[in-house]
Structures are given as C-alpha cells and as structure tokens.
N, C-alpha and C. Protein backbone atom coordinates (compact mmCIF):
# COMPACT_ATOMS: atom_id res chain seq x y z
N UNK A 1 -27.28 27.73 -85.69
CA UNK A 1 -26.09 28.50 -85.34
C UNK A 1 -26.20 28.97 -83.89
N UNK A 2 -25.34 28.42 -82.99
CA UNK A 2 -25.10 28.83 -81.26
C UNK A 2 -23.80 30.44 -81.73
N UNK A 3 -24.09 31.18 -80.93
CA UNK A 3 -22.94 32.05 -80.95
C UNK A 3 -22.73 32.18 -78.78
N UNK A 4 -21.20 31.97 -78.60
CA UNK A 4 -21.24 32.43 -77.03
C UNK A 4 -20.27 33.35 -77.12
N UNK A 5 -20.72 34.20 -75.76
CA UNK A 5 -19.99 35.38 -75.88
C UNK A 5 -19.45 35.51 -74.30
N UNK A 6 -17.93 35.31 -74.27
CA UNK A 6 -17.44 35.39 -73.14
C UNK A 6 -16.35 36.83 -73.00
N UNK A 7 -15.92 36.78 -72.06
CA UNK A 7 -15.42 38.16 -71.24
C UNK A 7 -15.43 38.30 -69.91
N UNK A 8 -14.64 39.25 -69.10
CA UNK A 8 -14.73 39.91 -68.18
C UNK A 8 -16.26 39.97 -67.42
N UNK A 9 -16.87 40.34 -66.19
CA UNK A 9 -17.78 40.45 -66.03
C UNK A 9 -17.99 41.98 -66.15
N UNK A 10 -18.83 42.38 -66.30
CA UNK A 10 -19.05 43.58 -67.02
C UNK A 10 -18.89 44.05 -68.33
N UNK A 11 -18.34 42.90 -69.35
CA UNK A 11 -18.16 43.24 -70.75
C UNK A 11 -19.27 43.32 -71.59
N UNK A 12 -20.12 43.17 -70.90
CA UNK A 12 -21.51 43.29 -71.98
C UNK A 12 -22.11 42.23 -72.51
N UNK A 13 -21.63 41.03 -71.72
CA UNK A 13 -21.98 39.73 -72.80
C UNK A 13 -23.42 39.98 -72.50
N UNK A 14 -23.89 40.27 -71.31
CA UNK A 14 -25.60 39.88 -71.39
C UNK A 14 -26.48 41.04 -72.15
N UNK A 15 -25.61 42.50 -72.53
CA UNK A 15 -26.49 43.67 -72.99
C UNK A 15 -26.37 43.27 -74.59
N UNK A 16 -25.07 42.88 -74.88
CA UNK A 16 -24.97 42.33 -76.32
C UNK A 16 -25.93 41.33 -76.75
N UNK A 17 -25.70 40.22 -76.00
CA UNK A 17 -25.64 39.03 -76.20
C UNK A 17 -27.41 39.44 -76.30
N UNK A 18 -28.29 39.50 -75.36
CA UNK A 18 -29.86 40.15 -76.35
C UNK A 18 -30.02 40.69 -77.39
N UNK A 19 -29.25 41.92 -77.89
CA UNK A 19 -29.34 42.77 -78.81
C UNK A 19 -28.88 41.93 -80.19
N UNK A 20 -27.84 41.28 -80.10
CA UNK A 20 -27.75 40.47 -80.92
C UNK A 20 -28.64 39.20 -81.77
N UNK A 21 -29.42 38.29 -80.25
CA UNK A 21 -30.26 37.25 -80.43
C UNK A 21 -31.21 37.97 -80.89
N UNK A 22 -31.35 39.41 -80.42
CA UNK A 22 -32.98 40.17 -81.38
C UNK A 22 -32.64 40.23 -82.66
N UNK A 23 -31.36 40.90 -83.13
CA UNK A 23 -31.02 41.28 -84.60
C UNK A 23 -31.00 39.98 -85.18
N UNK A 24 -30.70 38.94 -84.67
CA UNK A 24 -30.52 37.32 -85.52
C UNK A 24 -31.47 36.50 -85.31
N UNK A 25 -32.39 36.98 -85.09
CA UNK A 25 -33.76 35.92 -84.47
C UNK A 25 -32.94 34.59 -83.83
N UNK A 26 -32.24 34.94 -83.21
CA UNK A 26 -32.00 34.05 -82.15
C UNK A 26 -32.45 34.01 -80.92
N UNK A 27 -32.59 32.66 -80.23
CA UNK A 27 -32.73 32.40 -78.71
C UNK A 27 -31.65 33.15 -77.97
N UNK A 28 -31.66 33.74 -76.51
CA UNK A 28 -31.01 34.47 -75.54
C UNK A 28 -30.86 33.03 -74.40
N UNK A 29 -29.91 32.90 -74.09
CA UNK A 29 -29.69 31.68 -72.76
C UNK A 29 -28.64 32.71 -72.01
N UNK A 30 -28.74 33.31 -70.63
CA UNK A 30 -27.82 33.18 -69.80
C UNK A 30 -27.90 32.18 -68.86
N UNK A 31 -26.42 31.52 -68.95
CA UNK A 31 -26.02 30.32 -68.10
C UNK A 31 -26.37 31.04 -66.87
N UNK A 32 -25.80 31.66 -66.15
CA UNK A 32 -25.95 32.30 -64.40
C UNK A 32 -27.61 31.73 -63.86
N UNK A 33 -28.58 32.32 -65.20
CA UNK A 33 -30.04 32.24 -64.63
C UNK A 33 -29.88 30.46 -64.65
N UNK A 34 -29.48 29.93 -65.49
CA UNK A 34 -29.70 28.65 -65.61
C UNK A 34 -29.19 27.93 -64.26
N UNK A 35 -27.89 28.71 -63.65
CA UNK A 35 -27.33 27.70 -62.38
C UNK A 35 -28.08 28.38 -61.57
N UNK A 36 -28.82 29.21 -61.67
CA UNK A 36 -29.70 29.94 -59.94
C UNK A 36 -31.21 29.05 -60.57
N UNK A 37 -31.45 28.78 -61.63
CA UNK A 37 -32.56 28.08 -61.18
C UNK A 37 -32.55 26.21 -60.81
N UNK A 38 -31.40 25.75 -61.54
CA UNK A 38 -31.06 24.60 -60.62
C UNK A 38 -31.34 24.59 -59.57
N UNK A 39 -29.91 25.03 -59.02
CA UNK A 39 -29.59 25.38 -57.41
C UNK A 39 -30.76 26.37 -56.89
N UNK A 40 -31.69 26.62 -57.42
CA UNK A 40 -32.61 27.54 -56.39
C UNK A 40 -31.82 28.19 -55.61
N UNK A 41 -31.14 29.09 -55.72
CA UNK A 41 -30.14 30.24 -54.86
C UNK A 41 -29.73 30.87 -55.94
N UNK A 42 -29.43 32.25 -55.36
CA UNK A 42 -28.72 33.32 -56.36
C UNK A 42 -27.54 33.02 -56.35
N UNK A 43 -26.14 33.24 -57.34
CA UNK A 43 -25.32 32.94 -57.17
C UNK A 43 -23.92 33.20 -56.12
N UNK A 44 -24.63 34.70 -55.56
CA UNK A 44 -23.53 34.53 -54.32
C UNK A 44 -23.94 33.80 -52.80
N UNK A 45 -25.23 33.39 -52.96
CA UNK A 45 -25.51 32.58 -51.94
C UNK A 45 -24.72 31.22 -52.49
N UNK A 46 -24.52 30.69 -53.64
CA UNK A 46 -23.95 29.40 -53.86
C UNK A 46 -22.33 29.41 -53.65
N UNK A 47 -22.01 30.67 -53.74
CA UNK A 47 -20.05 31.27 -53.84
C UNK A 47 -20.88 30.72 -52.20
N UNK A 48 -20.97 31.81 -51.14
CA UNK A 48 -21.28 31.66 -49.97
C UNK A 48 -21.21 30.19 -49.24
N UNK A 49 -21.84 29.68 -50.17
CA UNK A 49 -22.51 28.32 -49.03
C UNK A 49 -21.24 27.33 -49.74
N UNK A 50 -21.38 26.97 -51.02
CA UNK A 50 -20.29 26.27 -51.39
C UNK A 50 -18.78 26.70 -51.84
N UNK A 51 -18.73 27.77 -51.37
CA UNK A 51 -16.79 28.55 -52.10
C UNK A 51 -16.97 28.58 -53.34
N UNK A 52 -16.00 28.93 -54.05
CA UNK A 52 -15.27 29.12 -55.06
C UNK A 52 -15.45 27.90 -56.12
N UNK A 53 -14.86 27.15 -55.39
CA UNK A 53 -14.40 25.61 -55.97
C UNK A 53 -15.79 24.89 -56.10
N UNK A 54 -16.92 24.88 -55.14
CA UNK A 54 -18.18 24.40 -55.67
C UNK A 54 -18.77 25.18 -56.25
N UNK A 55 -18.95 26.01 -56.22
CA UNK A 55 -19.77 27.34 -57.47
C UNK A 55 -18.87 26.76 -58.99
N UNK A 56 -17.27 27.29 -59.16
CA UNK A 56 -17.22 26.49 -60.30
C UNK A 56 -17.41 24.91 -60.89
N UNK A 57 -17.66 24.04 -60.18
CA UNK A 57 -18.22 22.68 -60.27
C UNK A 57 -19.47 22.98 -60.54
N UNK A 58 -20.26 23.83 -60.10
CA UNK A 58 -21.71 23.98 -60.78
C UNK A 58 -21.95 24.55 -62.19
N UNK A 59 -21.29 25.52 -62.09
CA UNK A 59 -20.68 26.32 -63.40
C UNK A 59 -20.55 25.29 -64.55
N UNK A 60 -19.30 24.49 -64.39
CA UNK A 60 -18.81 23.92 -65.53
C UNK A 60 -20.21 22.71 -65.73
N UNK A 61 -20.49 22.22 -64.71
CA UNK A 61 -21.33 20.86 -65.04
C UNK A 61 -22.89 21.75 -65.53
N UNK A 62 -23.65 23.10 -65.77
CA UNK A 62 -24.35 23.61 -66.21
C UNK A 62 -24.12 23.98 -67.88
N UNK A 63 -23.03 24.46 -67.70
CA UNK A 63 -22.14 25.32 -69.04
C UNK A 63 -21.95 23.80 -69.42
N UNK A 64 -21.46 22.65 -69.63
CA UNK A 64 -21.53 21.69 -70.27
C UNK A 64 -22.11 20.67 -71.09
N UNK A 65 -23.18 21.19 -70.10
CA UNK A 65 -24.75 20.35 -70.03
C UNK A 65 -25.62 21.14 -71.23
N UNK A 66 -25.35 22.32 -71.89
CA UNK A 66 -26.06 23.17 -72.48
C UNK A 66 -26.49 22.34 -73.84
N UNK A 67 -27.78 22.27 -74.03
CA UNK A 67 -28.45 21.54 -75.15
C UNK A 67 -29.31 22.73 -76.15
N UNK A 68 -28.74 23.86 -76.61
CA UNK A 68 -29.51 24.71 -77.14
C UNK A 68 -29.08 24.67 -78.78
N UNK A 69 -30.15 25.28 -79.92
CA UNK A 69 -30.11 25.75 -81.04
C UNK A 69 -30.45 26.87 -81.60
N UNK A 70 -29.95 27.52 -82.60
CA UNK A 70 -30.01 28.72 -83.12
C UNK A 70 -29.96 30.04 -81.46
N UNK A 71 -28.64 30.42 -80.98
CA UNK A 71 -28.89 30.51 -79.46
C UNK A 71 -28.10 31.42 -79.28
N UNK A 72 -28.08 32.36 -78.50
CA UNK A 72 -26.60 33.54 -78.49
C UNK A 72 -26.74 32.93 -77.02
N UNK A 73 -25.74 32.93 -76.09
CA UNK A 73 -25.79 31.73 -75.11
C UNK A 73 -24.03 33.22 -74.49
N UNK A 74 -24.90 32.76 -73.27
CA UNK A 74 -23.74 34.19 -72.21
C UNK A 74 -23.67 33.89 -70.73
N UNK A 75 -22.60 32.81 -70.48
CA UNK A 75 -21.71 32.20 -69.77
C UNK A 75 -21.10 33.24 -68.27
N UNK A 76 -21.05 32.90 -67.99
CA UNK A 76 -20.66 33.87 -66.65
C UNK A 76 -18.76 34.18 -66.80
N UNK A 77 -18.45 34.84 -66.39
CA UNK A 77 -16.94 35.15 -66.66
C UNK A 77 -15.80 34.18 -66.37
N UNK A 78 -16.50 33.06 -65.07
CA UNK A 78 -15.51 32.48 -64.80
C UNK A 78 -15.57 31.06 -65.16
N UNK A 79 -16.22 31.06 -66.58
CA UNK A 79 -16.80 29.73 -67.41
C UNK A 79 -15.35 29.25 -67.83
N UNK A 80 -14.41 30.20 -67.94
CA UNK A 80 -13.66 29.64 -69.01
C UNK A 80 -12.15 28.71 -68.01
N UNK A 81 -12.50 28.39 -66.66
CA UNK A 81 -11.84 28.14 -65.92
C UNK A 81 -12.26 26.48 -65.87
N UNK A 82 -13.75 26.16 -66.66
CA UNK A 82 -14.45 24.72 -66.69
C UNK A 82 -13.38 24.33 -67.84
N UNK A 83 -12.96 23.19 -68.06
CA UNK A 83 -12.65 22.67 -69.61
C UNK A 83 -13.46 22.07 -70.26
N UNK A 84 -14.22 21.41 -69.62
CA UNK A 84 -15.41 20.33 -69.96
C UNK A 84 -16.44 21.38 -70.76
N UNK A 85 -16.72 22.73 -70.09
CA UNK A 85 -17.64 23.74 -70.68
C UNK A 85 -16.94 24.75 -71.59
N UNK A 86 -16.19 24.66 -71.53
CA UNK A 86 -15.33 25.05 -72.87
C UNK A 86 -15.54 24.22 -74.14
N UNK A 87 -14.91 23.26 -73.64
CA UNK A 87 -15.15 22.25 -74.69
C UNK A 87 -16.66 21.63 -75.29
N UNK A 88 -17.30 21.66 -74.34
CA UNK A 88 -18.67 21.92 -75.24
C UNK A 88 -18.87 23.09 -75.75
N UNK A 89 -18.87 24.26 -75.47
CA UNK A 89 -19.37 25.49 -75.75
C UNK A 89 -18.65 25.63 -77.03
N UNK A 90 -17.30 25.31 -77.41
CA UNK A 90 -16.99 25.75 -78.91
C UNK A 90 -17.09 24.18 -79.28
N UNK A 91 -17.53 22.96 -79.10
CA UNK A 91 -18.14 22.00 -79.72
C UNK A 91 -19.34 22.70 -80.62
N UNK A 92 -20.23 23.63 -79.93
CA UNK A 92 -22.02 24.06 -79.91
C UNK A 92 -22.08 25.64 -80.79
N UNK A 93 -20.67 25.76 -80.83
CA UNK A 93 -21.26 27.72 -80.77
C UNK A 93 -19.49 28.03 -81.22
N UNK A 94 -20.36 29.17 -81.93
CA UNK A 94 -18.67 30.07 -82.24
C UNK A 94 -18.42 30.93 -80.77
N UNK A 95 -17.23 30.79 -80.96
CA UNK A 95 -17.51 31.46 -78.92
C UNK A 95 -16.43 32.66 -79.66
N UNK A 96 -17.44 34.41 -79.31
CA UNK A 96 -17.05 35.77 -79.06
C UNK A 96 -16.42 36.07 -78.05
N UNK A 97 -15.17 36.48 -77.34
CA UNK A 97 -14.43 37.43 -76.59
C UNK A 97 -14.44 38.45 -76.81
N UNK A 98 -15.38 39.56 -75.96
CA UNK A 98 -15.48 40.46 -75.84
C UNK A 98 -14.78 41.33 -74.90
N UNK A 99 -13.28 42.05 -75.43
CA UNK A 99 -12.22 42.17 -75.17
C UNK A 99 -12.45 43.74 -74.65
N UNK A 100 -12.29 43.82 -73.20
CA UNK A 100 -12.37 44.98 -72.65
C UNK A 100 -10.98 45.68 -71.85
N UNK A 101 -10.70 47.01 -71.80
CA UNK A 101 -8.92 46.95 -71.48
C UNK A 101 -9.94 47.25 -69.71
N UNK A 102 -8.31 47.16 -68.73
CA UNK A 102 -8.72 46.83 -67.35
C UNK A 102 -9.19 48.41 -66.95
N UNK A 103 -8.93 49.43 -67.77
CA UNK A 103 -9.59 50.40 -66.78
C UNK A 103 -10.70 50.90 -67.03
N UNK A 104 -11.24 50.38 -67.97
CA UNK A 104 -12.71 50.43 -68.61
C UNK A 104 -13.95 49.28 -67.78
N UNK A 105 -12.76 48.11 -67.74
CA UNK A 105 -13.38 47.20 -66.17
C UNK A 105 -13.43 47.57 -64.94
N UNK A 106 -12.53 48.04 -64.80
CA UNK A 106 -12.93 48.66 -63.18
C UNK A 106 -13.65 50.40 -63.12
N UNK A 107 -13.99 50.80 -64.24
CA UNK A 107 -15.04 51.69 -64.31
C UNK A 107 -16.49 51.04 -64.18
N UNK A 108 -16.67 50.09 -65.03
CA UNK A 108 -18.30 49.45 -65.07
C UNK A 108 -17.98 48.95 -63.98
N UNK A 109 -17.47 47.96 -63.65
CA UNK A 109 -17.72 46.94 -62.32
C UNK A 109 -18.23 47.84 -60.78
N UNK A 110 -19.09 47.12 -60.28
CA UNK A 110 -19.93 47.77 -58.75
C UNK A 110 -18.97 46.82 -58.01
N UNK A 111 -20.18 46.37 -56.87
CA UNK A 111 -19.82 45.46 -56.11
C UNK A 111 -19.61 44.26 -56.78
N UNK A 112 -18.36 43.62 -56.57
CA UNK A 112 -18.40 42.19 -57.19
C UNK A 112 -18.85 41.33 -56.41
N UNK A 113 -18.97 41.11 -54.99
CA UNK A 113 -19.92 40.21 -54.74
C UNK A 113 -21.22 40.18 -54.80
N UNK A 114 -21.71 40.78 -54.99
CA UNK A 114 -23.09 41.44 -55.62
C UNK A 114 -23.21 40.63 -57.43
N UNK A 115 -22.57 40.62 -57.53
CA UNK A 115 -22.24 40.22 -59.03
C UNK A 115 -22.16 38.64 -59.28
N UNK A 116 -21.64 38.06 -58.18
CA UNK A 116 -21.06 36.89 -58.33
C UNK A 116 -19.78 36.77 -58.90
N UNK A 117 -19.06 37.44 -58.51
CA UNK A 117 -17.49 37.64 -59.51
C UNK A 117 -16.79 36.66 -58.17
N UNK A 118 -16.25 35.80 -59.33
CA UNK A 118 -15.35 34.71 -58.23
C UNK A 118 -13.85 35.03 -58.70
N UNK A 119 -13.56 35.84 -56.76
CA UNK A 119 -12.29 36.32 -56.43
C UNK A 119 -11.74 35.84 -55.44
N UNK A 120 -11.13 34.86 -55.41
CA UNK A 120 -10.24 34.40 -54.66
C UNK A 120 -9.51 35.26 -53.53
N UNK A 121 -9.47 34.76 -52.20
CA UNK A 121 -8.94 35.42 -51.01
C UNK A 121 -7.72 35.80 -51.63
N UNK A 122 -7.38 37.29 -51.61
CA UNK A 122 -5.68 38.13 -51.47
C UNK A 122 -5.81 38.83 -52.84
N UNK A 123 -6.99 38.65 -53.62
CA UNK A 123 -6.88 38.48 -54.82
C UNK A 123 -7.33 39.82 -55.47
N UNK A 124 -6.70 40.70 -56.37
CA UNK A 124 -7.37 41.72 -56.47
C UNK A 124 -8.24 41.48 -57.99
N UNK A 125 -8.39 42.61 -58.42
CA UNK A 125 -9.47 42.74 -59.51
C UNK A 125 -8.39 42.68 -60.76
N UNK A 126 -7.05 43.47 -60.54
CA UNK A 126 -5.88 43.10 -61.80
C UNK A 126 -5.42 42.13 -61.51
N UNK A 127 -5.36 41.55 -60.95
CA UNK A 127 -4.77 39.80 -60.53
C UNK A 127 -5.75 38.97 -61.69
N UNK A 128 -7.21 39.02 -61.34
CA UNK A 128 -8.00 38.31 -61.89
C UNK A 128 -8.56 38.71 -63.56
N UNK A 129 -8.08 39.82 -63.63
CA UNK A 129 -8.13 40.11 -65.14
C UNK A 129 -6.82 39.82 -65.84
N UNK A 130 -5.56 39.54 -65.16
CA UNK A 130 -3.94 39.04 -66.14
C UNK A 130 -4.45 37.63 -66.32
N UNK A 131 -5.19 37.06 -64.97
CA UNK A 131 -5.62 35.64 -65.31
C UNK A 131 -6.15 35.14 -65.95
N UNK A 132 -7.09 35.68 -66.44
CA UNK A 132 -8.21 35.62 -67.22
C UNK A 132 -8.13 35.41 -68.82
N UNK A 133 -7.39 36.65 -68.84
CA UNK A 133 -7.34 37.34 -70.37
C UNK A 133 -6.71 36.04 -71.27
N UNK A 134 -5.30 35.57 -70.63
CA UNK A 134 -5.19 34.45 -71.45
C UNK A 134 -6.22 33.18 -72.01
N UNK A 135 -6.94 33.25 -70.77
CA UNK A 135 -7.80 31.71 -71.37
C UNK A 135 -8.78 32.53 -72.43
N UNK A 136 -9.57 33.62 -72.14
CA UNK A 136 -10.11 34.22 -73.54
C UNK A 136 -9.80 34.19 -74.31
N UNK A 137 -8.73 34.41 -74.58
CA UNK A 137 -8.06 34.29 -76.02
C UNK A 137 -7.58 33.22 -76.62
N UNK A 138 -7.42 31.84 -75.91
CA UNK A 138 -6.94 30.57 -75.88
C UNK A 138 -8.74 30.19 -76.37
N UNK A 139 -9.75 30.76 -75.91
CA UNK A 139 -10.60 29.80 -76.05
C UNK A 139 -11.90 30.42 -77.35
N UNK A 140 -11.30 31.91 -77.40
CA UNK A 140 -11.75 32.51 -78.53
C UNK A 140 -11.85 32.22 -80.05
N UNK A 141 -12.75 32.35 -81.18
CA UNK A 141 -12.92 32.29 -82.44
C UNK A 141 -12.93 33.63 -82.83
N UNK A 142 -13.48 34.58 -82.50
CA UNK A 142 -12.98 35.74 -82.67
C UNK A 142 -13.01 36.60 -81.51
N UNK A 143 -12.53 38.36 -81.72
CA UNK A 143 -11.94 38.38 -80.18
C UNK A 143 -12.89 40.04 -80.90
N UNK A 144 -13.48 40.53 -80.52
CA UNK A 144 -13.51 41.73 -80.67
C UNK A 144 -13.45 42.74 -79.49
N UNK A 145 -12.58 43.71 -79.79
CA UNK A 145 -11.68 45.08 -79.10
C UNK A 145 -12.69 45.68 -78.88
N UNK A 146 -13.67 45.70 -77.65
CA UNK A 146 -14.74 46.87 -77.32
C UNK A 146 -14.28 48.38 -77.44
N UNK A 147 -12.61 48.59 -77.46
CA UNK A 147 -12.09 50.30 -77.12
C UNK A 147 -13.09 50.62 -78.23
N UNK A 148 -13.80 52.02 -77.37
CA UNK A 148 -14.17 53.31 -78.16
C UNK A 148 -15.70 52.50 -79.00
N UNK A 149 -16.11 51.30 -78.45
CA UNK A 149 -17.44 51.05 -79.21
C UNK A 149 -18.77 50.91 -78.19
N UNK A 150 -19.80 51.51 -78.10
CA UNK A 150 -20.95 51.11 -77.74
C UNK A 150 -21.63 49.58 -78.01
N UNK A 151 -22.35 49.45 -76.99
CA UNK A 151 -23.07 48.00 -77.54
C UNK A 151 -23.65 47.72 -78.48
N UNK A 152 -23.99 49.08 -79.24
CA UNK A 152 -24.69 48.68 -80.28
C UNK A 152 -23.95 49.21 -81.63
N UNK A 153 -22.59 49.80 -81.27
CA UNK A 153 -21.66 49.01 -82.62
C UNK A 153 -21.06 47.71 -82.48
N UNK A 154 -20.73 46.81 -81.24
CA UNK A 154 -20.36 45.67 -81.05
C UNK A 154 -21.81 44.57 -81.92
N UNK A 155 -23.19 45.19 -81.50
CA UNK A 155 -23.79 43.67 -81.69
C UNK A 155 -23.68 44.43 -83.78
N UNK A 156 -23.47 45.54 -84.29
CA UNK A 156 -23.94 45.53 -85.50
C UNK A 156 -22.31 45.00 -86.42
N UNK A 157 -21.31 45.24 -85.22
CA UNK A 157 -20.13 44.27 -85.98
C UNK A 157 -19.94 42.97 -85.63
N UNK A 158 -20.88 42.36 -84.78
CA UNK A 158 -21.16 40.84 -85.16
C UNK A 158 -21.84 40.69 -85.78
N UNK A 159 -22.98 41.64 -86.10
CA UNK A 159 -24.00 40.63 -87.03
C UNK A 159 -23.63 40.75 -87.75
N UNK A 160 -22.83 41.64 -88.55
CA UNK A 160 -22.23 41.79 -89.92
C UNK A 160 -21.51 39.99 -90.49
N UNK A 161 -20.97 39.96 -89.63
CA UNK A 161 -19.98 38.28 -89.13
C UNK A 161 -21.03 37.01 -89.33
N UNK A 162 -22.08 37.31 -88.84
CA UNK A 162 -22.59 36.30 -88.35
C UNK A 162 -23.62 36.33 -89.71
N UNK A 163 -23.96 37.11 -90.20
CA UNK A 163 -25.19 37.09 -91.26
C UNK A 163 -24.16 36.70 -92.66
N UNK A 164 -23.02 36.75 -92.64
CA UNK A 164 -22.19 36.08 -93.58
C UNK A 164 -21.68 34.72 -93.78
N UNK A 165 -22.06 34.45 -92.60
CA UNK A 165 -21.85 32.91 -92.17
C UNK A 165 -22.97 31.84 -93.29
C-alpha cells in the first residue's frame, strides 16, 4: 500500500506524511529530497539555474519515475502540474489532498523562495492557490479539510482510513 499526500506547500504533507509512515510501518519518500539528490542542487538553485519550466520537467520526470512499496510518498506542491506524475502516482498510491483554506496558507508560509514554491513572474500567492486547488481535487481520492485539526488529528484520521483498507 503507497499512500501520497499532496497540497499547498505548507500543508503538512511532510509533518504528516512521517507521522503517518510511523503509525503504518510504512516507508517515508519525499520527492523534493529525491530531485536535490539527482540534480545535486537544492531546489531553488534548480528554479534559479533552470526556471520554472525546467524545475517542473525535473519534477514530473522524478515524481514519475517513483518505484516504491508499502510508502507514504510527499510530492512537492507543484507535482500536480506533471500529468505523467500524476498519473503514476494514483497508478502507485491512493493520493491524500490535504485541504488547507488560503489564510491559514499564508499564515504558515515564510519565504517562498526559500521553499522552492514555483511562482511565476506577476504572480501572487492567491493567484497560485485558485490555481492549484482545482487540480487537487481533480487528482484527489480523498480530500481531507485540515480547518481546526492538528497534525496529529489529520495522521490519526487517516490511519483510521487506511488501517481499514
């Protein structure tokens, strides 16, 4: 059993997405570490050196490429813009949307280039969350509503999900 857990950046996929693989004796994969150890560069040196448009070409051809089992697996935010890694990822894994409202995002969020958050020139932070939100939910199996929950009622109302499986 793969479970992926996509969202916003700052939604918790990577604080969940452990807490979870501990409660399910599952493997932990974040994709991000996986494209910085390819590419040997952190990922805003790769936004930097290659834009937007080659960072997601690395993205999708990493996120595609994913060969894991029994795996909670946590994709970078702007995975869901690959189709190819979409389409593997719910080929491999029940894929979680971890559904955060925008002013709860722009509370957690720091620096986004610091982050690797791929924002397009003119582009603000509600621009890129109206954009977004649709393909989450287009590419979701289930969607769970973070309002009013800590991470550790999110990973104990997946495992509830997932240990029923």
């Amino acid at each position: 059993m793969n479970i992926t857990l996509i969202g916003m950046p700052a939604s918790g996929k990577s604080t969940v997405g452990v807490l979870l693989a501990k409660r399910l004796g599952l493997s932990f994969v974040d994709t991000d570490i996986l494209i910085q150890e390819q590419e040997k560069k952190l990922l805003k040196e790769i936004i930097a050196q290659e834009g937007l448009e080659g960072f997601m070409k690395v993205e999708n051809q990493v996120n595609s490429e994913i060969q894991v089992k029994d795996a909670v697996i946590a994709p970078g935010g702007s995975v869901v813009y690959g189709k190819e890694a979409m389409r593997h990822l719910k080929e491999i894994s029940t894929v979680v949307y971890l559904k955060l409202e925008y002013s709860e995002l722009k509370k957690r969020l720091g620096n986004l280039k610091d982050r690797g958050v791929v924002l397009r020139d003119g582009m603000t932070l509600k621009d890129l969350y109206e954009e977004r939100v649709p393909l989450y939910e287009q590419y979701a199996d289930i969607v769970v509503d973070e309002k009013g929950k800590d991470a550790g009622a999110i990973v104990d109302y997946l495992r509830d999900i997932f240990e029923k499986k």
